[in-house]
C-alpha atoms as a PDB file:
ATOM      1  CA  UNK A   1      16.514  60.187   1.466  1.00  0.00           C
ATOM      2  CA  UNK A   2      15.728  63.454   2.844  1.00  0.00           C
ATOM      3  CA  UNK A   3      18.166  66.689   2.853  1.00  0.00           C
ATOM      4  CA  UNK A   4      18.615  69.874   4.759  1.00  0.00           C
ATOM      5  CA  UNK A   5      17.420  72.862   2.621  1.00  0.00           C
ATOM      6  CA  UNK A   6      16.739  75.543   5.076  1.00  0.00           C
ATOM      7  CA  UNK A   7      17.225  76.353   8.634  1.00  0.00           C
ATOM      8  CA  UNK A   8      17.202  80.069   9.877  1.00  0.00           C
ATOM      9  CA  UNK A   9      15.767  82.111  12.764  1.00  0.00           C
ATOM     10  CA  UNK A  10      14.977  85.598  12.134  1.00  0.00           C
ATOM     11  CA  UNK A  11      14.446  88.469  14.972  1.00  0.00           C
ATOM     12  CA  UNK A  12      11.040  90.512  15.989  1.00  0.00           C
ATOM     13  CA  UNK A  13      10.723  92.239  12.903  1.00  0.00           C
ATOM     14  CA  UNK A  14       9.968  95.266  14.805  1.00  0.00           C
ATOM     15  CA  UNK A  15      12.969  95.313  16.587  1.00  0.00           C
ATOM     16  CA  UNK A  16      15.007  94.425  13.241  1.00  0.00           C
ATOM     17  CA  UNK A  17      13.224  97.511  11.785  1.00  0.00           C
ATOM     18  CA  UNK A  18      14.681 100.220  14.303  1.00  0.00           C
ATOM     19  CA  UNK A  19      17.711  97.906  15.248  1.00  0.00           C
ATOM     20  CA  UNK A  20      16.763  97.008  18.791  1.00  0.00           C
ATOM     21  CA  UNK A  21      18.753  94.583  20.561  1.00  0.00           C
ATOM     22  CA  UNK A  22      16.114  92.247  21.754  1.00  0.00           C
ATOM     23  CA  UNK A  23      17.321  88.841  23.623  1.00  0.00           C
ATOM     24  CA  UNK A  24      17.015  85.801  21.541  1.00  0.00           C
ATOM     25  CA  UNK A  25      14.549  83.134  22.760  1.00  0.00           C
ATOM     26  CA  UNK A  26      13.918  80.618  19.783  1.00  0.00           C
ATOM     27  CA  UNK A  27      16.940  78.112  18.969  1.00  0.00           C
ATOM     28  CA  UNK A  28      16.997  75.315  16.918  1.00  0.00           C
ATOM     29  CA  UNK A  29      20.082  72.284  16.363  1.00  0.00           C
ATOM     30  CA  UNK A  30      20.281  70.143  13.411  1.00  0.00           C
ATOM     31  CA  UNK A  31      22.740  67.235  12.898  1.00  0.00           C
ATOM     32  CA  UNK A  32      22.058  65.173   9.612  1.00  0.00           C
ATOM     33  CA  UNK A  33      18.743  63.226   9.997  1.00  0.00           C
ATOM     34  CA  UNK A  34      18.116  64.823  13.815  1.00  0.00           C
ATOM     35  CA  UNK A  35      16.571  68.254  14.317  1.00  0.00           C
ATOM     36  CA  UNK A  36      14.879  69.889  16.840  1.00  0.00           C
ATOM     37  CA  UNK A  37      13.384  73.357  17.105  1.00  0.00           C
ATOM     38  CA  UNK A  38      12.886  75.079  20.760  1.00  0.00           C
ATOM     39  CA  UNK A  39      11.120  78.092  21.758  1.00  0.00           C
ATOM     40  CA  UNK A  40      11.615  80.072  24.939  1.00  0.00           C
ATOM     41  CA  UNK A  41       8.784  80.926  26.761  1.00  0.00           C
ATOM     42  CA  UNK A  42       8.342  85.199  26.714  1.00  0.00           C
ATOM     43  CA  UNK A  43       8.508  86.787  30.107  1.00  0.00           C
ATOM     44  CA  UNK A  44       7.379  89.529  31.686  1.00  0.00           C
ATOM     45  CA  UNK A  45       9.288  92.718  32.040  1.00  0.00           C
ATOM     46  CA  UNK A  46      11.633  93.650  35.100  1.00  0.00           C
ATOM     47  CA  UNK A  47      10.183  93.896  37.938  1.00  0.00           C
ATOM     48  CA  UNK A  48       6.672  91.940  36.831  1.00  0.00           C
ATOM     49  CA  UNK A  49       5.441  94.555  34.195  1.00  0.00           C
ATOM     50  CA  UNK A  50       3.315  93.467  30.960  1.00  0.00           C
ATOM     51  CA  UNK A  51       3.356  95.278  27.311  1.00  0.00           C
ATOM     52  CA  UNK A  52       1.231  94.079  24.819  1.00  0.00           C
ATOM     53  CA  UNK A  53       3.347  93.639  21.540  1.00  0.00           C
ATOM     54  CA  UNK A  54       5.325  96.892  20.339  1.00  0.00           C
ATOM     55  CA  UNK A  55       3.306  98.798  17.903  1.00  0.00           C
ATOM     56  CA  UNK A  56       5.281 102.032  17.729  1.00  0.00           C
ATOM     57  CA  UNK A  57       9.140 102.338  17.816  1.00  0.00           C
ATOM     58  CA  UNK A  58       8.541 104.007  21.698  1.00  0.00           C
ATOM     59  CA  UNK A  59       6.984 101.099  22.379  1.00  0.00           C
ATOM     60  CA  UNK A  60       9.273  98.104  21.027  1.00  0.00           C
ATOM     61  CA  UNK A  61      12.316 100.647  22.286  1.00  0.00           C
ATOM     62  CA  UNK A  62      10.619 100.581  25.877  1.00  0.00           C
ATOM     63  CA  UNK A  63       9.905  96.752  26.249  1.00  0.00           C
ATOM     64  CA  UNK A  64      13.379  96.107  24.993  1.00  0.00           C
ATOM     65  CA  UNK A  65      15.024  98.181  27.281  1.00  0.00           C
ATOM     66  CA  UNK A  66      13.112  96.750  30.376  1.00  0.00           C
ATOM     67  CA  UNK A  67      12.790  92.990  29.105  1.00  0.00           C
ATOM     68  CA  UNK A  68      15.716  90.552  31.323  1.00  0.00           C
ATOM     69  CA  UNK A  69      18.441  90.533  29.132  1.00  0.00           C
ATOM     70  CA  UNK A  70      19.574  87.854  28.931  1.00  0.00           C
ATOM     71  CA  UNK A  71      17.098  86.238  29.239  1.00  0.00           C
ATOM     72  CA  UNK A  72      16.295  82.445  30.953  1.00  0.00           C
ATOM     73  CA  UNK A  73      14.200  81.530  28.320  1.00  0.00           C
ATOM     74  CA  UNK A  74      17.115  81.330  25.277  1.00  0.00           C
ATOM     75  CA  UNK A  75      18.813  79.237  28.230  1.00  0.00           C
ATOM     76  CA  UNK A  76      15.887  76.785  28.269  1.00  0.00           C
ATOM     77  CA  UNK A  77      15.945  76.079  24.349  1.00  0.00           C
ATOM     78  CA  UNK A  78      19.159  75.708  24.090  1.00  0.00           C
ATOM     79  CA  UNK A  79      19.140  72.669  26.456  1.00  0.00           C
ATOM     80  CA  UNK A  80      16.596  71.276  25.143  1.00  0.00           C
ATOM     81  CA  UNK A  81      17.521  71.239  21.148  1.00  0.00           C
ATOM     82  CA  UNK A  82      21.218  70.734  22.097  1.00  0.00           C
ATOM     83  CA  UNK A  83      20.439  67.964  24.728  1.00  0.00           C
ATOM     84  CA  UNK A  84      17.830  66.298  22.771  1.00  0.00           C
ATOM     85  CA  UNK A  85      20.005  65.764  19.422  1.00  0.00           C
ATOM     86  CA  UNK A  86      22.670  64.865  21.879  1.00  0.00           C
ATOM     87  CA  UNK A  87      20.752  61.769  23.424  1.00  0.00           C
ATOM     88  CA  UNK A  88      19.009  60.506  20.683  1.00  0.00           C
ATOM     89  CA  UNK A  89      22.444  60.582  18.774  1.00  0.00           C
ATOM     90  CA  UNK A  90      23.313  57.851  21.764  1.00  0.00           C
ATOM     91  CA  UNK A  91      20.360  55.695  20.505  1.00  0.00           C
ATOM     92  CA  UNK A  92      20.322  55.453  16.878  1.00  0.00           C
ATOM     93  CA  UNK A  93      20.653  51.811  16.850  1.00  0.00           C
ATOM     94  CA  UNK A  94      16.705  51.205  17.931  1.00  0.00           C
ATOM     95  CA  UNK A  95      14.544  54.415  17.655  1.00  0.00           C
ATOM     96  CA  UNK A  96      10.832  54.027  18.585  1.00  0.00           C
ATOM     97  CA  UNK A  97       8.559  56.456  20.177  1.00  0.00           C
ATOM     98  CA  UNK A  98       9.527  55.655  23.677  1.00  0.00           C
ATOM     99  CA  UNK A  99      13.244  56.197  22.360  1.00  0.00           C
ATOM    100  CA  UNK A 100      12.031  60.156  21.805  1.00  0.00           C
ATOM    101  CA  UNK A 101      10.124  60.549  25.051  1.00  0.00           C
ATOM    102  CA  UNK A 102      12.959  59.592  26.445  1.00  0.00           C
ATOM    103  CA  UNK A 103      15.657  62.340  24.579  1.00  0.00           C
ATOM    104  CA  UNK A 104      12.550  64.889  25.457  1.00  0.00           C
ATOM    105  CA  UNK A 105      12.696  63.437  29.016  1.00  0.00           C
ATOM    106  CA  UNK A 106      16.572  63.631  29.718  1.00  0.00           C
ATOM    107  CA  UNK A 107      16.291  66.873  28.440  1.00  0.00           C
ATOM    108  CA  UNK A 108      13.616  68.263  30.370  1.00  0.00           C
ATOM    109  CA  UNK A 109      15.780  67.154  33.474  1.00  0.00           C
ATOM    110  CA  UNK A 110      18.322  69.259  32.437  1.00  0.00           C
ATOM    111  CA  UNK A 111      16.304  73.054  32.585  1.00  0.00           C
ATOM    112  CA  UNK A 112      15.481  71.581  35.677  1.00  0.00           C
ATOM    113  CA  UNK A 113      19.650  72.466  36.471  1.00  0.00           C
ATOM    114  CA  UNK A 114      18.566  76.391  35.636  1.00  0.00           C
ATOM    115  CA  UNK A 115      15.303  76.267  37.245  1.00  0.00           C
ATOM    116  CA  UNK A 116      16.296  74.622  40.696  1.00  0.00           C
ATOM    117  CA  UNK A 117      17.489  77.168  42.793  1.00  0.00           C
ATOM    118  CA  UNK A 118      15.491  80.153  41.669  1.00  0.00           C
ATOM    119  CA  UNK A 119      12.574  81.885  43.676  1.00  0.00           C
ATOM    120  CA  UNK A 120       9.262  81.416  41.292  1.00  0.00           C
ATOM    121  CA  UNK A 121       6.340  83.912  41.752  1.00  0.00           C
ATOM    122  CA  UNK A 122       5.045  82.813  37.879  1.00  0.00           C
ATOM    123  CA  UNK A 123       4.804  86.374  37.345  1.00  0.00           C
ATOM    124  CA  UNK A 124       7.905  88.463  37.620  1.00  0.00           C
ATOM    125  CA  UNK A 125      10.333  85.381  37.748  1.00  0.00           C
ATOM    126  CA  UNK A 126       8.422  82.634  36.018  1.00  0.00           C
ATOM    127  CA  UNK A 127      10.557  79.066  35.278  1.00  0.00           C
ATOM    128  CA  UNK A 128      12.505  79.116  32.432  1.00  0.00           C
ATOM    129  CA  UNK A 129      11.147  76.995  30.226  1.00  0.00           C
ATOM    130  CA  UNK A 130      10.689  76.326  25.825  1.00  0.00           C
ATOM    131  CA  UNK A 131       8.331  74.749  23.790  1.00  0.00           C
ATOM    132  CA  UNK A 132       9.417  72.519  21.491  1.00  0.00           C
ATOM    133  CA  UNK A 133       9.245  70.013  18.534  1.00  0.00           C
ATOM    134  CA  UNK A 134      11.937  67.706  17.022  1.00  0.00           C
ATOM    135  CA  UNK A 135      12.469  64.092  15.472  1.00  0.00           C
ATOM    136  CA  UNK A 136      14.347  62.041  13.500  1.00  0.00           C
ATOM    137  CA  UNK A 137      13.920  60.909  10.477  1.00  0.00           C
ATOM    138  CA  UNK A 138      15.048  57.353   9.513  1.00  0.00           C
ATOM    139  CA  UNK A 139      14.224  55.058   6.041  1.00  0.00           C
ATOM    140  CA  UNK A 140      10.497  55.222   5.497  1.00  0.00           C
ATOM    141  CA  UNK A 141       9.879  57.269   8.803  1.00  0.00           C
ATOM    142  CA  UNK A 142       9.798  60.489  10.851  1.00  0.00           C
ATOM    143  CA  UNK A 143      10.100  59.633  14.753  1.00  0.00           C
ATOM    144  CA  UNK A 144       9.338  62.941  16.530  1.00  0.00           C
ATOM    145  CA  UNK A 145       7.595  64.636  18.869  1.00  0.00           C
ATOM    146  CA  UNK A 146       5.646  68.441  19.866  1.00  0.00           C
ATOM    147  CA  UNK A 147       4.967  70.213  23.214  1.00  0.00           C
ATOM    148  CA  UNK A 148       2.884  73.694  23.470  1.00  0.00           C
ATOM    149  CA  UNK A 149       2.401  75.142  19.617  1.00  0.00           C
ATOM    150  CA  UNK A 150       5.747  74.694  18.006  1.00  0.00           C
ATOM    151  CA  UNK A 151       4.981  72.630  15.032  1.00  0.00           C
ATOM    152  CA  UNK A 152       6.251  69.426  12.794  1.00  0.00           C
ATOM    153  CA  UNK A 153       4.357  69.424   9.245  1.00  0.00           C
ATOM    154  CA  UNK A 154       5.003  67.203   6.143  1.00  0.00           C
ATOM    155  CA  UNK A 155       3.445  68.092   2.821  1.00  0.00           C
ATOM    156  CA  UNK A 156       3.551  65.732  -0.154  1.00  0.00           C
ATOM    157  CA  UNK A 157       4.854  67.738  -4.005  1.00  0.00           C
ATOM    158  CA  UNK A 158       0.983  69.255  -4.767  1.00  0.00           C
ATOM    159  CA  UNK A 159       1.760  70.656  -0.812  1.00  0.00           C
ATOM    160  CA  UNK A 160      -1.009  68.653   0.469  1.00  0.00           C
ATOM    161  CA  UNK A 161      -0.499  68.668   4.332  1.00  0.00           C
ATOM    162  CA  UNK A 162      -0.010  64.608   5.333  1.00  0.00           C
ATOM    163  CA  UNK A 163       0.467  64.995   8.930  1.00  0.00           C
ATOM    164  CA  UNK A 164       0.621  67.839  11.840  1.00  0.00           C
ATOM    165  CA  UNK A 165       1.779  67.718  15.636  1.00  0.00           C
ATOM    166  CA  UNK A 166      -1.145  68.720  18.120  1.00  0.00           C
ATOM    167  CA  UNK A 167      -0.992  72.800  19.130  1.00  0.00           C
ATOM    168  CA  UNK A 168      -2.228  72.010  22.920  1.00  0.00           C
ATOM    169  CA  UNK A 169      -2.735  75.615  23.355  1.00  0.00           C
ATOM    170  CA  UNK A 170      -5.902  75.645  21.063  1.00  0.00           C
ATOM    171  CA  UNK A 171      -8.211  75.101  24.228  1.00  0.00           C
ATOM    172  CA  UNK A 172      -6.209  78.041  25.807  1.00  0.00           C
ATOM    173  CA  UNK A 173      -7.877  80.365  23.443  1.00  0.00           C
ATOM    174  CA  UNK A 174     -10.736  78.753  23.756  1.00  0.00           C
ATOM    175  CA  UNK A 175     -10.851  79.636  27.456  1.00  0.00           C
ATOM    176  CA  UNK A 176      -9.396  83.300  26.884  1.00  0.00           C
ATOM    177  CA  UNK A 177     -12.122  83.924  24.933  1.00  0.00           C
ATOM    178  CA  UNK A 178     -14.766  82.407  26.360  1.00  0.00           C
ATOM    179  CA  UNK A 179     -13.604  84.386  29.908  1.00  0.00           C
ATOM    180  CA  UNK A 180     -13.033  87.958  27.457  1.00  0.00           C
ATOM    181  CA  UNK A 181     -16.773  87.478  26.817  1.00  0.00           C
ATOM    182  CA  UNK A 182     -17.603  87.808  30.688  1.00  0.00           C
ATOM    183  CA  UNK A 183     -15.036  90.736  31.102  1.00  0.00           C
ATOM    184  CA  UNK A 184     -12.987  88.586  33.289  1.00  0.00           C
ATOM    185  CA  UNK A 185      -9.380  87.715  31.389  1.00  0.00           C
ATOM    186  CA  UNK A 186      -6.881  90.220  31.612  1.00  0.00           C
ATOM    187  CA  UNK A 187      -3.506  89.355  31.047  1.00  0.00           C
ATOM    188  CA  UNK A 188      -1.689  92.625  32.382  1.00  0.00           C
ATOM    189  CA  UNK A 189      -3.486  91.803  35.642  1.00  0.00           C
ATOM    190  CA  UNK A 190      -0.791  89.522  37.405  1.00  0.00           C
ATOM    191  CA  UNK A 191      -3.755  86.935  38.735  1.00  0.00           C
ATOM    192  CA  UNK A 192      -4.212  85.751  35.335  1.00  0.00           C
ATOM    193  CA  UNK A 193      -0.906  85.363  34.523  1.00  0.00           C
ATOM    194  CA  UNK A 194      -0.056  83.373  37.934  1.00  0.00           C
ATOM    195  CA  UNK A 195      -3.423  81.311  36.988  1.00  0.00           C
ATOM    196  CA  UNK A 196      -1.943  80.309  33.395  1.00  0.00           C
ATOM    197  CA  UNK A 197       1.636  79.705  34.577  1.00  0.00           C
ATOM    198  CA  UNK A 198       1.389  78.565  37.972  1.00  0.00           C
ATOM    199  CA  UNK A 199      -1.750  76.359  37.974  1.00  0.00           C
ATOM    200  CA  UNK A 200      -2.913  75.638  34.428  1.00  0.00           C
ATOM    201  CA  UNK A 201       0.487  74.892  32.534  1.00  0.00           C
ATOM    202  CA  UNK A 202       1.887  71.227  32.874  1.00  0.00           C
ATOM    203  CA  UNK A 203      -1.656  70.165  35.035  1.00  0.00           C
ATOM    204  CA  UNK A 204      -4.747  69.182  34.102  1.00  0.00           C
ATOM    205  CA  UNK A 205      -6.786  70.420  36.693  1.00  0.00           C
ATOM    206  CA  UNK A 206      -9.563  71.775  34.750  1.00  0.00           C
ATOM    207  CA  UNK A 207     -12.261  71.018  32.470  1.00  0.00           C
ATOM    208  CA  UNK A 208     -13.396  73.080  29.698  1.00  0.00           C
ATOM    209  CA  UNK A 209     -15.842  72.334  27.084  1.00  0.00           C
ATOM    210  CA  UNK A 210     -16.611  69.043  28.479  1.00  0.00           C
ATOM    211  CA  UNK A 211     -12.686  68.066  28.410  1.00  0.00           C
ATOM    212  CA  UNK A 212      -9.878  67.713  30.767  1.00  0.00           C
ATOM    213  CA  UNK A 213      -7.764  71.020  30.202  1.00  0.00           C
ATOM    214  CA  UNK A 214      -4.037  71.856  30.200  1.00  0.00           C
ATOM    215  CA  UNK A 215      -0.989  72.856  27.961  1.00  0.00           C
ATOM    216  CA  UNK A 216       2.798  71.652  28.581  1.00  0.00           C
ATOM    217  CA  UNK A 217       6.129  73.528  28.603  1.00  0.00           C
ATOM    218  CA  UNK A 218       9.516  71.842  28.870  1.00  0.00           C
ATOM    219  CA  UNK A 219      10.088  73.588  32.605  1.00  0.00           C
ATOM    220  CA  UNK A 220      12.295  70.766  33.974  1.00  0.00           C
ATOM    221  CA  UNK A 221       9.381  69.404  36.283  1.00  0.00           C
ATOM    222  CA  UNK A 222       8.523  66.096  35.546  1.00  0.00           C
ATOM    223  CA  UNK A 223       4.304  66.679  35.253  1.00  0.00           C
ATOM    224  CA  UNK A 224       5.711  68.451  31.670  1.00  0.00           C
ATOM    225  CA  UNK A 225       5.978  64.943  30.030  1.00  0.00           C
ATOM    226  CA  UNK A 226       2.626  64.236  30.136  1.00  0.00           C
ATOM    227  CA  UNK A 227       2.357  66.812  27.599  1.00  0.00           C
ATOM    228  CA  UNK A 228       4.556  65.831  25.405  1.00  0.00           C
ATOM    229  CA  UNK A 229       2.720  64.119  22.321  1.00  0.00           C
ATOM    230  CA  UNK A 230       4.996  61.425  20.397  1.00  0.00           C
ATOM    231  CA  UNK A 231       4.546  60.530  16.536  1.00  0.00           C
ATOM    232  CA  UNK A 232       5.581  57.687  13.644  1.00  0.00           C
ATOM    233  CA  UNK A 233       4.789  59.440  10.609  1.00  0.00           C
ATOM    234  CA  UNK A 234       5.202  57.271   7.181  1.00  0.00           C
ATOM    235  CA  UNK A 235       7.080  59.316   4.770  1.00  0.00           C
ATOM    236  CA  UNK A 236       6.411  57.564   1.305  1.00  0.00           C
ATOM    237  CA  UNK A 237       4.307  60.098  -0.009  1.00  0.00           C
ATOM    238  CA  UNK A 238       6.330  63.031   1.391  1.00  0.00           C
ATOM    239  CA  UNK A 239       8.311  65.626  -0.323  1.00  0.00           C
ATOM    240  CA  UNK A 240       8.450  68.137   2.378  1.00  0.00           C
ATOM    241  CA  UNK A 241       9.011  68.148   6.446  1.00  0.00           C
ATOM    242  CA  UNK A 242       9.130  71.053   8.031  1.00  0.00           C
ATOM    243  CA  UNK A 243       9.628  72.464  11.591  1.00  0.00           C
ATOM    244  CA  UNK A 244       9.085  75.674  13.124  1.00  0.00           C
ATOM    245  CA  UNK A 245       8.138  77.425  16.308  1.00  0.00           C
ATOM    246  CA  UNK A 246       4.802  80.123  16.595  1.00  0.00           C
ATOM    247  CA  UNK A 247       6.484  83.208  14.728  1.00  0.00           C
ATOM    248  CA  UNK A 248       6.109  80.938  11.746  1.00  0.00           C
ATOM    249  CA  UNK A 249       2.295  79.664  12.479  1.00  0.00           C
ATOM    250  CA  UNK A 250       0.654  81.996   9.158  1.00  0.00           C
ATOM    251  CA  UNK A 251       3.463  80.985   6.682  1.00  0.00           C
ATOM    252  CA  UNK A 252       1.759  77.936   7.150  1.00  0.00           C
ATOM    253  CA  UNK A 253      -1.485  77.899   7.787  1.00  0.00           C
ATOM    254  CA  UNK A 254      -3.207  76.646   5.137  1.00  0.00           C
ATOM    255  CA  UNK A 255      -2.471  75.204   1.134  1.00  0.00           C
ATOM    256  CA  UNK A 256      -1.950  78.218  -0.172  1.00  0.00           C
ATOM    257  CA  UNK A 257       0.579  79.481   2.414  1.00  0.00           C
ATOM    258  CA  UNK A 258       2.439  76.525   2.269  1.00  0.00           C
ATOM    259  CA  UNK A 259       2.718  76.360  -1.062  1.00  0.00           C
ATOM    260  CA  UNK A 260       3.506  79.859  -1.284  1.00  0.00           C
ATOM    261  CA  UNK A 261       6.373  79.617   1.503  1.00  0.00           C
ATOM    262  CA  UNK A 262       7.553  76.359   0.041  1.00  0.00           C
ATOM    263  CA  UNK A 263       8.445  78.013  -3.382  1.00  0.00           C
ATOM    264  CA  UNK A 264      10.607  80.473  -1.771  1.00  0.00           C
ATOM    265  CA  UNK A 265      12.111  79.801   1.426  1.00  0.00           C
ATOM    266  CA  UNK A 266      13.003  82.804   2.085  1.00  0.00           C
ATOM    267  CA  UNK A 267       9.435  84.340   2.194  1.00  0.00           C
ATOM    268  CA  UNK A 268       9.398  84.061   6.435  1.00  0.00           C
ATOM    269  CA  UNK A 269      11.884  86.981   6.562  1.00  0.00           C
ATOM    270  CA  UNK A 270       9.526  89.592   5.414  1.00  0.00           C
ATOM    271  CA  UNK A 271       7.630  90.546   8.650  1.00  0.00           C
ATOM    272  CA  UNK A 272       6.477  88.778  11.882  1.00  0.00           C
ATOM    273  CA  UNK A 273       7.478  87.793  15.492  1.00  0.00           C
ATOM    274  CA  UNK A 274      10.435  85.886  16.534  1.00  0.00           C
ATOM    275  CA  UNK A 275      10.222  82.668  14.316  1.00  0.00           C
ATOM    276  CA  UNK A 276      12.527  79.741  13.156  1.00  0.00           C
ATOM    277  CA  UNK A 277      11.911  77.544   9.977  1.00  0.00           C
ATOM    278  CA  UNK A 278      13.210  74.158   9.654  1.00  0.00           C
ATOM    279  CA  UNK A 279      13.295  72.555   6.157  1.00  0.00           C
ATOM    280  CA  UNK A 280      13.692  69.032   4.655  1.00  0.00           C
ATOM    281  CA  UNK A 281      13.256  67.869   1.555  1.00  0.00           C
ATOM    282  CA  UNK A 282      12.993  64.187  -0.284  1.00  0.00           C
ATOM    283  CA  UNK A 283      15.988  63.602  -2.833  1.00  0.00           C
ATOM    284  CA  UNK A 284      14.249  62.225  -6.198  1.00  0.00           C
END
């Protein structure tokens, strides 16, 4: 049997640091056995403006005071943890994998709800929309599932990792860099961003590297689902599952991070971006 241990999200520590209130865009529900951990997708600034992340107190004091507050994007992840715990709760008696597309799927409907009746330009007023990862976990298994670069890890007592979800946004650096070498990405220039958002995210229209090229969001359009990624993970040799969204990505990285994050829990709130950590771990 598994137990709860830890489950916190912790602020932009930059904004934490001078006491900025910055909107919330990470959120994460747990009930029991059934977690899930969402991430809001950033947006630009009012009126279409890009910052790159705050360096200085001017800085993080300008972007929060011109970031949408509140924002769409906290809107989005709540739906989808809330909604997702919510229908597989209705299904307990027969989980599979399809059983957790189809949570993911009921919930991606509902953003739709938000997203419906708004005017999208993908730059200044992109769809709300999270990225997500979240399962259950029942005898001998974990039944889950990942979109974008939220992630699901388990790690056995030496903190061996045993099992990841897919980051789908590992070919999008790929393709940054590769067009930063020719000069041509800029993501302050509003074509770039309308490229990523508008044609690239929940399509594969592209190839790259010899493959078939995309990365999925939870917008409420149905072409999201076929980036969600579904998992049965065996859990015999597992001491640890954990969950988390991006802000949490270098706590985790590697052996030594885990292990190091692992033996105190509370490690994540010394510095970073907007993160959330998830914890289970296996009763002896």
């Amino acid at each position: 049997m598994f137990k709860l241990i830890y489950s916190e999200r912790f602020q932009n520590q930059i904004y934490t640091r001078y006491d900025l209130k910055f909107p919330e865009e990470d959120y994460f529900y747990v009930e029991d056995n059934i977690f899930c951990v969402a991430d809001g997708v950033t947006r630009d600034l009012k009126g279409g403006e890009v910052r790159p992340y705050p360096q200085t107190r001017e800085d993080a004091e300008y972007i929060a005071q011109h970031y949408p507050n509140p924002s769409g994007s906290l809107d989005s992840s709540k739906i989808i943890a809330n909604n997702f715990v919510k229908y597989l709760k209705e299904n307990l008696d027969y989980i599979d994998e399809e059983q957790i597309k189809n949570a993911v799927r009921r919930a991606n409907k509902d953003i739709w709800e938000i997203n419906k009746d708004r005017e999208i330009d993908y730059v200044g007023e992109d769809l709300y929309c999270s990225e997500a990862v979240g399962g259950v976990i029942l005898g001998d298994f974990l039944y889950c599932f990942g979109i974008g670069d939220c992630y699901i890890k388990v790690f056995d007592e030496q903190y061996n990792e045993l099992f990841s979800t897919e980051n789908d946004h590992e070919w999008m650096e790929e393709f940054e860099n590769d067009c930063l070498k020719s000069g041509e990405y800029n993501w302050m220039d509003p074509r770039y961003r309308l490229l990523i958002r508008g044609a690239l995210r929940n399509n594969f229209i592209i190839t790259h590297n010899g493959k078939k090229a995309g990365y999925g969001a939870l917008t409420g359009e149905d072409s999201a689902m076929d980036f969600v990624k579904t998992y049965k993970v065996p859990l015999n040799n597992v001491k640890y599952i954990v969950a988390y969204s991006d802000g949490c990505i270098p706590y985790f990285e590697n052996k030594s991070e885990a292990e190091q994050s692992l033996k105190n829990l509370d490690r994540i709130k010394e510095d970073g971006s907007e993160r959330t950590l998830v914890i289970y771990e296996k009763e002896m």
